[in-house]
Protein backbone atom coordinates (compact mmCIF):
# COMPACT_ATOMS: atom_id res chain seq x y z
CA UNK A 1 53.23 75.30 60.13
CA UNK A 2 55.04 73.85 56.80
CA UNK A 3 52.73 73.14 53.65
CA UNK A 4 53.09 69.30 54.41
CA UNK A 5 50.96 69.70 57.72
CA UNK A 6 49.06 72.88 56.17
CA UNK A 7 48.08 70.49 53.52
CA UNK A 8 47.23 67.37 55.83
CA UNK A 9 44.85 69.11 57.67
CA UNK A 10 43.16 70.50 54.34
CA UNK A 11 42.89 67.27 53.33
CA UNK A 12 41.78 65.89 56.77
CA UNK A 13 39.38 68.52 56.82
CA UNK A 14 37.54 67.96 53.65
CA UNK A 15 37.24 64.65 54.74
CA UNK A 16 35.79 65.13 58.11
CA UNK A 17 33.09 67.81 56.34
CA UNK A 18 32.28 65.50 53.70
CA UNK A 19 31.69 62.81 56.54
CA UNK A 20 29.81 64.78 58.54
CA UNK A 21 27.62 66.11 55.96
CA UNK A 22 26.89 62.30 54.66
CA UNK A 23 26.08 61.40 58.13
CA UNK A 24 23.95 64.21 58.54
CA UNK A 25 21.81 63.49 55.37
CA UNK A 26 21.54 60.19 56.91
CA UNK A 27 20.45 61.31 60.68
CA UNK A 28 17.89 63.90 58.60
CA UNK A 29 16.42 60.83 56.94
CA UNK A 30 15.50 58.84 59.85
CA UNK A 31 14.64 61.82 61.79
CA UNK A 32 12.02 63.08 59.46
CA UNK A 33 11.95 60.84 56.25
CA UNK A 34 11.59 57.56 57.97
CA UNK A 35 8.17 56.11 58.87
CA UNK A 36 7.53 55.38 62.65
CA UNK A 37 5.15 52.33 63.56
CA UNK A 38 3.76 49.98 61.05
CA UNK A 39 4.97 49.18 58.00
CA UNK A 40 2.34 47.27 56.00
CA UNK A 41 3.69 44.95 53.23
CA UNK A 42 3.95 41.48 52.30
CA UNK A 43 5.51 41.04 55.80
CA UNK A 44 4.42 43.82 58.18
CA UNK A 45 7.43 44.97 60.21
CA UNK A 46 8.05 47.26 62.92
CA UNK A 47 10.05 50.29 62.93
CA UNK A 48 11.18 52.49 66.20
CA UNK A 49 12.11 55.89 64.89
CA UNK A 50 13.81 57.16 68.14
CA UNK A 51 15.86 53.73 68.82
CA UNK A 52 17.31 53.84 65.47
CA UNK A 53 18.35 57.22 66.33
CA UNK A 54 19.97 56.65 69.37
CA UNK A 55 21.45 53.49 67.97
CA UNK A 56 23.13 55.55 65.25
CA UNK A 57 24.67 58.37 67.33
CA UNK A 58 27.26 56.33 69.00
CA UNK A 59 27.99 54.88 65.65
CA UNK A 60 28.90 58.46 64.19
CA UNK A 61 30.75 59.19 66.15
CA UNK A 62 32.99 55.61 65.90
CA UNK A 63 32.72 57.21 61.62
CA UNK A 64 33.90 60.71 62.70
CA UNK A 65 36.93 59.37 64.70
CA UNK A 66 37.58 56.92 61.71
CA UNK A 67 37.12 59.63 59.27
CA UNK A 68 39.79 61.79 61.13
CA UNK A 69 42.62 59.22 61.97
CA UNK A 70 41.68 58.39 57.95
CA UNK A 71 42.02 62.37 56.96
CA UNK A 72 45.36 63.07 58.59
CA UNK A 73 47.37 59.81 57.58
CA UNK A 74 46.11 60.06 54.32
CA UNK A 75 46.29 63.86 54.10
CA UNK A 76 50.07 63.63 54.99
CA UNK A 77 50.57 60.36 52.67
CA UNK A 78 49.05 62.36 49.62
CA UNK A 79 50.68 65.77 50.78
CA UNK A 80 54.28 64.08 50.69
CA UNK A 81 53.98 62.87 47.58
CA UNK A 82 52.73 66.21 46.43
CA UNK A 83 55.44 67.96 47.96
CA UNK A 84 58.34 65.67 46.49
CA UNK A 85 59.30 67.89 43.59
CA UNK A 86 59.14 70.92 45.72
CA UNK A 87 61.59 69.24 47.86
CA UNK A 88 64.21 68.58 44.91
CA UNK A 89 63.76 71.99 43.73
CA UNK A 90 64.34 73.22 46.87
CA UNK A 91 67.09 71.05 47.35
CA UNK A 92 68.87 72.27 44.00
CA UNK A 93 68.60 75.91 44.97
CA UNK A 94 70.32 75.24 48.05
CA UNK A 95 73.00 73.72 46.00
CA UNK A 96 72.97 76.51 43.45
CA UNK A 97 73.48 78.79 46.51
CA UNK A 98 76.82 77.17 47.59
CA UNK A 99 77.43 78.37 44.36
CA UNK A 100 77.85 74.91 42.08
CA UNK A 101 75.59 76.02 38.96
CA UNK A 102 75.89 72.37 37.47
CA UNK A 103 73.23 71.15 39.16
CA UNK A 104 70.24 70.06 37.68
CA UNK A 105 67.04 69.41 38.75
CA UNK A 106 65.65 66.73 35.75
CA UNK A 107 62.35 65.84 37.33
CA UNK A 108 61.00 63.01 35.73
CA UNK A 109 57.18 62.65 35.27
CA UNK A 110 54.18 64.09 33.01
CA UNK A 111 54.39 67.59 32.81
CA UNK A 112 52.24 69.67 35.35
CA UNK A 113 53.08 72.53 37.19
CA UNK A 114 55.59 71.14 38.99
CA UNK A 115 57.67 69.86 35.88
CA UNK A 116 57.23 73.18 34.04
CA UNK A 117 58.44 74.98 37.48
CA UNK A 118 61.84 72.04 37.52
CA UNK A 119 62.27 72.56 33.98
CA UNK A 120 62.16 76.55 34.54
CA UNK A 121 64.60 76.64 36.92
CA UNK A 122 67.12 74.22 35.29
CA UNK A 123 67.04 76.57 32.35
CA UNK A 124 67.79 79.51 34.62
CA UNK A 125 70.64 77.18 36.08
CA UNK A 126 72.19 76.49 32.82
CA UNK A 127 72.31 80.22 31.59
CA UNK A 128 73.87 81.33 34.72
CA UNK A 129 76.29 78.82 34.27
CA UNK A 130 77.22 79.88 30.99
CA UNK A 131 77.21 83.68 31.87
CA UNK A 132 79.60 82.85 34.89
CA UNK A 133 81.92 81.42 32.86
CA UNK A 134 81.78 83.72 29.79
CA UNK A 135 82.52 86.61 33.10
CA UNK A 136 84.90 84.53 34.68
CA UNK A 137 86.66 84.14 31.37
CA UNK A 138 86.25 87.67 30.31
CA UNK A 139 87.52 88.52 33.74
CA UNK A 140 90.83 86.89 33.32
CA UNK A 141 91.47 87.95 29.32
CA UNK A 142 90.80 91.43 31.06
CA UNK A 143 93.44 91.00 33.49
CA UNK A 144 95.98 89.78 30.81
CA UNK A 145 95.05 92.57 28.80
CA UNK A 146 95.70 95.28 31.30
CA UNK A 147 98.79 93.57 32.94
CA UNK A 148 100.79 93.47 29.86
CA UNK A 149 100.93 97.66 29.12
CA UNK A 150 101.48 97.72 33.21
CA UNK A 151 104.63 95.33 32.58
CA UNK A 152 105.75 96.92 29.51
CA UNK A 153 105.86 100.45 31.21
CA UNK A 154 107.61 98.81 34.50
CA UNK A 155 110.16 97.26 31.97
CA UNK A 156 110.64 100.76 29.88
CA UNK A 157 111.22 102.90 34.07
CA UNK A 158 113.55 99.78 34.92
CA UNK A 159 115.87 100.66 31.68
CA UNK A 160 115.47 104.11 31.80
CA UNK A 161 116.59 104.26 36.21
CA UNK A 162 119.39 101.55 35.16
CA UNK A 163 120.53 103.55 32.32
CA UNK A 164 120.66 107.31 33.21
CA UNK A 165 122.31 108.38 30.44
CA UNK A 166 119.82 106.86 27.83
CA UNK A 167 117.54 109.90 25.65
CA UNK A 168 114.22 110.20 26.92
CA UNK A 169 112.65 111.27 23.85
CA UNK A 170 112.54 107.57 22.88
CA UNK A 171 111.29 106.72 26.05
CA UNK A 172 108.68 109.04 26.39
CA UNK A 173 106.99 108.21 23.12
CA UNK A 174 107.41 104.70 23.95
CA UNK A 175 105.65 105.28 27.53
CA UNK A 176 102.96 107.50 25.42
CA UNK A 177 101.59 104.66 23.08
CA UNK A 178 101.91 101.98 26.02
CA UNK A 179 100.04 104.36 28.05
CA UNK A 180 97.33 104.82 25.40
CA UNK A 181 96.33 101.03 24.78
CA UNK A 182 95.99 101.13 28.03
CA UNK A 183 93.55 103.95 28.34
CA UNK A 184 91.84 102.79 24.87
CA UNK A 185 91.51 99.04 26.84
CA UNK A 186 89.65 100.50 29.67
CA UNK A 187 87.79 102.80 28.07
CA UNK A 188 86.62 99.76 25.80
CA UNK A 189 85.91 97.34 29.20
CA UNK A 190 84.10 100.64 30.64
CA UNK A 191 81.62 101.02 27.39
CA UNK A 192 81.16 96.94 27.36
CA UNK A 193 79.89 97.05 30.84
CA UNK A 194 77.57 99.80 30.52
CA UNK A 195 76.48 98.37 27.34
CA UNK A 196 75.89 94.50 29.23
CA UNK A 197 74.12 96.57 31.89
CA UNK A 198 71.70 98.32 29.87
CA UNK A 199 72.08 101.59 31.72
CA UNK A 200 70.91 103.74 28.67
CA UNK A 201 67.86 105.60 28.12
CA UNK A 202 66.20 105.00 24.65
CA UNK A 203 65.28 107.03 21.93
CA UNK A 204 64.57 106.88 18.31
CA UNK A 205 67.51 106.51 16.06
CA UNK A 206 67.77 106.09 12.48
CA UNK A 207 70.47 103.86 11.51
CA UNK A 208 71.06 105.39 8.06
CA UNK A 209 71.77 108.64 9.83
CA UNK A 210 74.24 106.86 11.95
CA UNK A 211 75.67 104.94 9.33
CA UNK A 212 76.47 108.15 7.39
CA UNK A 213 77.88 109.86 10.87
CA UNK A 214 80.61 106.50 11.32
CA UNK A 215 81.43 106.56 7.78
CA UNK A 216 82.56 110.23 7.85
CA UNK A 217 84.30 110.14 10.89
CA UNK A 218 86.42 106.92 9.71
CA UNK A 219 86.66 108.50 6.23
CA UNK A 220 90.54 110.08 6.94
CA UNK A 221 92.00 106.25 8.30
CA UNK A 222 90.20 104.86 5.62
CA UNK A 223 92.20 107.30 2.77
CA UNK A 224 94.97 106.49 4.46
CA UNK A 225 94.72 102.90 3.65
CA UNK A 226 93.26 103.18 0.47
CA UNK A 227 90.05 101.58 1.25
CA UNK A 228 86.96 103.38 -0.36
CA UNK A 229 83.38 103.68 1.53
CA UNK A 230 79.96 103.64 0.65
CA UNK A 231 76.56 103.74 2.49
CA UNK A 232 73.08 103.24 0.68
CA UNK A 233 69.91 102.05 1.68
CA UNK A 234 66.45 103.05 3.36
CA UNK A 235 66.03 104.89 6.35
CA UNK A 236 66.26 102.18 9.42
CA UNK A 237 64.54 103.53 12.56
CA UNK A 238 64.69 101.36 15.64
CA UNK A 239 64.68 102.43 19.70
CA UNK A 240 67.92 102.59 21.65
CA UNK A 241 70.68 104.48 22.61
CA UNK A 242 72.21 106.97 20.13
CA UNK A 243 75.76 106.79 21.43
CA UNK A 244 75.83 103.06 21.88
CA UNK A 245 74.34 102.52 18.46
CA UNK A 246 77.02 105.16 16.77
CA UNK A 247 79.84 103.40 19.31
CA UNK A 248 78.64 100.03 17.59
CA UNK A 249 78.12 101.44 13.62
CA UNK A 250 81.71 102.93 14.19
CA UNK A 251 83.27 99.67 15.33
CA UNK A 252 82.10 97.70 12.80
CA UNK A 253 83.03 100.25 9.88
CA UNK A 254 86.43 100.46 11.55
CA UNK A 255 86.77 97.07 11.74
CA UNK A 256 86.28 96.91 8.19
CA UNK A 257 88.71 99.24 7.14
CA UNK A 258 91.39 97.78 9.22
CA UNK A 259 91.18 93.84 8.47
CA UNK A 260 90.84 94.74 4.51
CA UNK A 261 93.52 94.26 1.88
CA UNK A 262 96.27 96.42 1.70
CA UNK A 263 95.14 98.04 -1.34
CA UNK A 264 92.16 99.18 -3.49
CA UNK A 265 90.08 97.63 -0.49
CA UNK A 266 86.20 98.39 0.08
CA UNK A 267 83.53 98.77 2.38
CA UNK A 268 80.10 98.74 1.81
CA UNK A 269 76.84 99.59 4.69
CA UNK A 270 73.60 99.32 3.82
CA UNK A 271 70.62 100.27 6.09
CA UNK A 272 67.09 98.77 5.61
CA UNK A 273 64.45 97.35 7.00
CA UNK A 274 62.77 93.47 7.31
CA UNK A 275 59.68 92.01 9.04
CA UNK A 276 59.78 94.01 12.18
CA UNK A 277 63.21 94.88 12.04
CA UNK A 278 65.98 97.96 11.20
CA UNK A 279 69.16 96.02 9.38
CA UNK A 280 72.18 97.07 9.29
CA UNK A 281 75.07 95.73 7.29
CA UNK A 282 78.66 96.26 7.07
CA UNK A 283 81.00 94.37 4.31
CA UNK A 284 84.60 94.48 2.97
CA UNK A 285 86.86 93.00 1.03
CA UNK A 286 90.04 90.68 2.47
CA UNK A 287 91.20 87.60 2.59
CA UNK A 288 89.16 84.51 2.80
CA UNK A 289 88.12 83.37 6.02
CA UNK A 290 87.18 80.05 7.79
CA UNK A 291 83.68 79.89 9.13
CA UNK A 292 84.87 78.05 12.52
CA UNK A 293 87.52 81.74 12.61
CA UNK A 294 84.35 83.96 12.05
CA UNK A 295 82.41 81.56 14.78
CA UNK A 296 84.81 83.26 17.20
CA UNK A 297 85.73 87.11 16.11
CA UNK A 298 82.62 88.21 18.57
CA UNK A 299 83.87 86.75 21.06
CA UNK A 300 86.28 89.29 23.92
CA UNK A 301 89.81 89.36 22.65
CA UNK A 302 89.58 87.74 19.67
CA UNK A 303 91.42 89.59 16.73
CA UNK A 304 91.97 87.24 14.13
CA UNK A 305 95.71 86.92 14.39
CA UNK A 306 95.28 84.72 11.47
CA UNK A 307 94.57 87.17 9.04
CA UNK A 308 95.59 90.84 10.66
CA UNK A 309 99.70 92.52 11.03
CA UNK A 310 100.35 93.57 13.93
CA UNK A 311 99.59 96.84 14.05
CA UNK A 312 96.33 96.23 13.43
CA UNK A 313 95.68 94.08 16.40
CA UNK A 314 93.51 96.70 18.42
CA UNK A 315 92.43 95.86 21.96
CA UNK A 316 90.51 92.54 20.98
CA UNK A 317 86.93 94.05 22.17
CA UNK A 318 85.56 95.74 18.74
CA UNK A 319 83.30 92.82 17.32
CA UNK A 320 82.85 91.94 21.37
CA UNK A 321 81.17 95.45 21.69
CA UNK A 322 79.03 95.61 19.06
CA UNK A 323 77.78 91.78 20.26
CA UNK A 324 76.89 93.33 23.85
CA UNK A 325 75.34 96.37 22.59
CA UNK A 326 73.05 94.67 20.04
CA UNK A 327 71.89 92.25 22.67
CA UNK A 328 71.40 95.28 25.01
CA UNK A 329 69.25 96.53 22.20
CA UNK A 330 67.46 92.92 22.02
CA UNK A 331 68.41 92.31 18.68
CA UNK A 332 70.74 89.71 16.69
CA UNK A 333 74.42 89.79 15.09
CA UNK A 334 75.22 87.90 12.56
CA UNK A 335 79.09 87.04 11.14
CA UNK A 336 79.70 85.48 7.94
CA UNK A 337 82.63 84.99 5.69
CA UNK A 338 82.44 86.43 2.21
CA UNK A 339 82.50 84.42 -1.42
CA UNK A 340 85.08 86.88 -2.59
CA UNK A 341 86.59 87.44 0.78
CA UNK A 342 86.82 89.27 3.83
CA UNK A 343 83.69 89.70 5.69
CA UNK A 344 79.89 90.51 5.77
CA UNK A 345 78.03 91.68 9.44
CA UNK A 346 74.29 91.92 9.65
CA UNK A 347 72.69 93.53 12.46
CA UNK A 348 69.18 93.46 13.06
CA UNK A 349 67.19 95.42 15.69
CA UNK A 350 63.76 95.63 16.56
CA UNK A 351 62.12 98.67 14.01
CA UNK A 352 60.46 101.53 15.98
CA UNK A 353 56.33 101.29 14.84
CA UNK A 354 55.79 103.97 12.34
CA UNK A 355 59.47 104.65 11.30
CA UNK A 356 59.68 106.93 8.16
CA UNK A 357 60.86 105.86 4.68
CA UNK A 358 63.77 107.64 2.99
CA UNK A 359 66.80 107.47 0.75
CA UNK A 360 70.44 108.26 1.77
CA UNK A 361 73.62 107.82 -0.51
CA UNK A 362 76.93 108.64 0.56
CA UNK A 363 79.79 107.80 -1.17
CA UNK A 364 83.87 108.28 -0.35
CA UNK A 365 87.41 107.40 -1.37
């Protein structure tokens, strides 16, 4: 049975019981409540127990009859109506399973159960729409990204088979750093879809200890460049993954050494803590920057063009990484431009409940 005719006969049920229980109270009352015989009063009257009662039997049952044809039209009036917003929202899924996410239900009305359940879903609605598009869009940079090492390489073994007597030493080199962003692409796609997935176990991991770790790793590039880094602060100690959280540390501090100025540039992380949270922040010096430009550096295959040579350019998924992996850790990245210039990051993950308190100072050039 649907709920509409489930419903009717709950209604027309409770009808018929509270019908029959009224019209048994009233059958108990001339049965044994009601005087038989002589009434004396200001005018005596007469009154025949037993012919009252057999006068009112046929009449119950005339109420019972009424009281059922009255239960199930009403019961499937008021069950309708009931049922109307169930019916949209059923309605919209079916839609949404044709695979149009614009949809919306928008059920009008005071809010009740129903409303909360419409307003629910149209929230779900939107968000898949936006993380369809944000895959379908990610899908396609992806497949620009990848394509144009593929065609570069095709282009490098067409000159090289239509030229036979051209060195391969250039080639080869040429075919080895082509062949590299490639690998350094997928390997960067790879780590953002585990990181979207959240297949990672957690454990506890003290950001200062990881900001130290990316700083000394990047410490040779950054000499190179003559950019000097520093890390200070408190001991940070949130719950996540280790290598994702070093993967994201890294990016950012490499980030910073690569969009800086050409010269007697800096880079500063900090590690502390706020109401609840382990903060981590990464800054450097560079070129001013446009707010609506830093809107749009987390996003996938955004570099910056703006403000970055060439060789600088990377594979577009740095900032994009660190985004997905601090949302994997259910935290909060924030991007904003400098006074002086360049750029300031701010990451903020949940603390881990009882995290120790320490010092660390680490200082390069």
């Amino acid at each position: 049975m649907s709920a509409r005719l489930k419903l009717t006969l709950s209604y027309a049920g409770f009808v018929m019981l509270a019908g029959l229980l009224l019209l048994a109270a009233v059958l108990v009352f001339y049965l044994y409540f009601l005087p038989n015989g002589w009434i004396i009063t200001d005018g005596n009257f007469w009154i025949n127990r037993s012919l009252l009662v057999r006068d009112f039997v046929p009449f119950m049952a005339v109420v019972i009859v009424f009281l059922l044809v009255f239960g199930l039209l009403g019961g499937w009036v008021l069950a309708g109506r009931m049922l109307a917003p169930l019916t949209r929202i059923t309605d919209a899924t079916r839609v949404a399973a044709t695979g149009s996410l614009s949809h919306r239900i928008r059920l009008p009305g005071r809010t009740d159960e129903f409303r909360e359940l419409a307003d629910a879903f149209d929230t779900m609605l939107a968000r898949l729409e936006a993380h369809v598009a944000e895959q379908r869009r990610f899908a396609a940079n992806a497949s620009h990204e990848l394509r144009t090492p593929l065609a570069i390489t095709q282009s490098l073994l067409d000159v090289a088979r239509n030229d036979p007597e051209r060195p391969t030493g250039e080639l080869d080199e040429r075919l080895r750093v082509v062949n590299a962003r490639a690998i350094e692409l997928t390997e960067a796609l790879l780590l953002l879809s585990r990181a979207e997935q959240r297949s990672f176990s957690r454990d506890h991991v003290d950001l200062s200890l990881v900001a130290e770790e990316a700083a000394e790793t990047l410490l040779p590039l950054a000499e190179r460049r003559g950019v000097t880094i520093e890390t200070s602060g408190d001991a940070a100690t949130t719950s996540g993954s280790p290598a994702l959280l070093l993967q994201l540390t890294t990016n950012l501090v490499h980030n910073a050494i690569v969009h800086n100025l050409p010269e007697r540039g800096a880079v500063w992380v900090t590690t502390g803590t706020g109401p609840g949270t382990a903060v981590l922040t990464v800054e450097n010096t560079g070129e001013h920057l446009a707010p609506p430009l830093v809107a749009t550096l987390a996003e996938p295959f955004q570099r910056g063009t703006e403000r970055i040579r060439t060789d600088q350019a990377g594979v577009g998924l740095g900032l994009a990484i660190v985004k997905s992996i601090t949302q994997a850790h259910d935290g909060t990245l924030t991007l904003a431009p400098r006074p002086d210039g360049g750029l300031r990051v701010t990451v903020r993950l949940p603390a881990h409940a009882g995290h120790a308190m320490g010092k660390s100072k680490y200082v390069s050039g």
